[in-house]
Protein backbone atom coordinates (compact mmCIF):
# COMPACT_ATOMS: atom_id res chain seq x y z
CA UNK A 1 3.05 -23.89 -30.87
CA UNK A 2 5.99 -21.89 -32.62
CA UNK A 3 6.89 -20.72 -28.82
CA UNK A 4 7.20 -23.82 -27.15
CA UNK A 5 9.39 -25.57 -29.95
CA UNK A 6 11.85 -22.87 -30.13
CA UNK A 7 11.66 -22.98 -26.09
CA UNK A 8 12.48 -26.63 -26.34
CA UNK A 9 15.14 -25.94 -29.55
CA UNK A 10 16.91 -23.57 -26.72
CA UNK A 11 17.42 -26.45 -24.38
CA UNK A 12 18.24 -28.98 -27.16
CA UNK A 13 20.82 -26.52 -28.26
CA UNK A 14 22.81 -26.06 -25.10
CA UNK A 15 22.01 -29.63 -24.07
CA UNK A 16 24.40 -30.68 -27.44
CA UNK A 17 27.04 -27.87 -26.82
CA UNK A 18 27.66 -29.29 -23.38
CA UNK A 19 27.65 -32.80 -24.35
CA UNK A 20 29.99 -32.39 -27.38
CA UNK A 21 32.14 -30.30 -25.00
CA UNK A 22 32.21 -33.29 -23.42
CA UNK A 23 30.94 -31.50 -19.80
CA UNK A 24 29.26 -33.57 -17.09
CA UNK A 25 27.18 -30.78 -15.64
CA UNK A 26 24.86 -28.01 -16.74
CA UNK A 27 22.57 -25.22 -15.00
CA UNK A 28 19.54 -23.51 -16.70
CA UNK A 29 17.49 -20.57 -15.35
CA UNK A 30 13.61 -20.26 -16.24
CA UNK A 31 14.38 -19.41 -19.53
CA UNK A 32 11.64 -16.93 -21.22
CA UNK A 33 10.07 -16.42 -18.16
CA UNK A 34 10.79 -13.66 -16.90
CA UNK A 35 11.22 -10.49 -19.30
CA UNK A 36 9.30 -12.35 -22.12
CA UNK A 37 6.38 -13.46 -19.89
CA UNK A 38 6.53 -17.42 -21.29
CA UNK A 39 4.04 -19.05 -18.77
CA UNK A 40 6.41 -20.67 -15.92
CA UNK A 41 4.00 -23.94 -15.40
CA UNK A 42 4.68 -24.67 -19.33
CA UNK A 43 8.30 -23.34 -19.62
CA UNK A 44 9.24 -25.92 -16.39
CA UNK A 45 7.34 -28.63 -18.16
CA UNK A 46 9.19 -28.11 -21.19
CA UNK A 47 12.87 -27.87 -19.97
CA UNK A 48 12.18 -31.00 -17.78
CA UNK A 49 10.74 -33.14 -20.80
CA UNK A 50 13.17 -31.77 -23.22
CA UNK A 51 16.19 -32.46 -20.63
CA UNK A 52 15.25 -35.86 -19.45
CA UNK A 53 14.41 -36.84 -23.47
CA UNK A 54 17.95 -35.61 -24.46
CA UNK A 55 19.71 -37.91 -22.06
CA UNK A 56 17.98 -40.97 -22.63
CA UNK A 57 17.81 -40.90 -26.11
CA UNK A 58 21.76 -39.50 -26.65
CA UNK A 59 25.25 -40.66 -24.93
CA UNK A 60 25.22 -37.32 -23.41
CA UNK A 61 28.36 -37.16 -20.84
CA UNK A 62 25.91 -35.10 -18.44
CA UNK A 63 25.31 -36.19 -15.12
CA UNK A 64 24.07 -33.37 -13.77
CA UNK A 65 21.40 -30.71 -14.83
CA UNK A 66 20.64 -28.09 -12.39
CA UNK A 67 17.13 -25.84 -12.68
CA UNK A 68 18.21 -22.50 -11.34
CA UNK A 69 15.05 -20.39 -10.47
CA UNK A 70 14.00 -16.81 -9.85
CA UNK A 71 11.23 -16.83 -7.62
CA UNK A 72 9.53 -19.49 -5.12
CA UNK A 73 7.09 -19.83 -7.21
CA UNK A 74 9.33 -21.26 -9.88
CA UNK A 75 11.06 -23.27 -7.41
CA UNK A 76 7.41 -24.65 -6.31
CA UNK A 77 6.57 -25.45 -9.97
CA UNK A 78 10.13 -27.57 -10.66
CA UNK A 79 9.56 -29.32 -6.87
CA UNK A 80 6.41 -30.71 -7.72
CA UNK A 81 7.11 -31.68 -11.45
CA UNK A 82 10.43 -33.05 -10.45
CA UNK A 83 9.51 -35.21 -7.57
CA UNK A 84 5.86 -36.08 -8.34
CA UNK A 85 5.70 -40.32 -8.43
């Protein structure tokens, strides 16, 4: 879908700027979800798969990505995908 790849594309985009910038941390908010209604269950999946893809497949100086969220419900959705086994 044309909305999830240029979700993803957002991420991938910042995730270079910070890495050629040479910075070692980065935050993102729930991008798209809140005045353009993206669906926060698939927005979280995509920023986590699109973040953790980006620094194992690049020499990314990150060490540090930070989810900033809205609501609790947000913060729910990234608590469970993040620390699910």
């Amino acid at each position: 879908d044309k909305d999830c790849e240029d979700l993803a594309n957002s991420y991938k985009s910042c995730l270079d700027i910070a890495t050629y910038n040479k910075l070692e941390s980065i935050a993102f908010c729930s991008i798209s979800t809140g005045a353009f209604n993206f669906p926060q269950d698939l927005a979280a999946e995509i920023a986590i798969e699109t973040v953790d893809e980006y620094l194992k497949s690049t020499k990314s100086t990150l060490k540090y990505v930070i989810f900033n969220v809205f609501t609790d419900k947000d913060y729910l959705i990234y608590k469970k995908l993040l620390c699910e086994d």
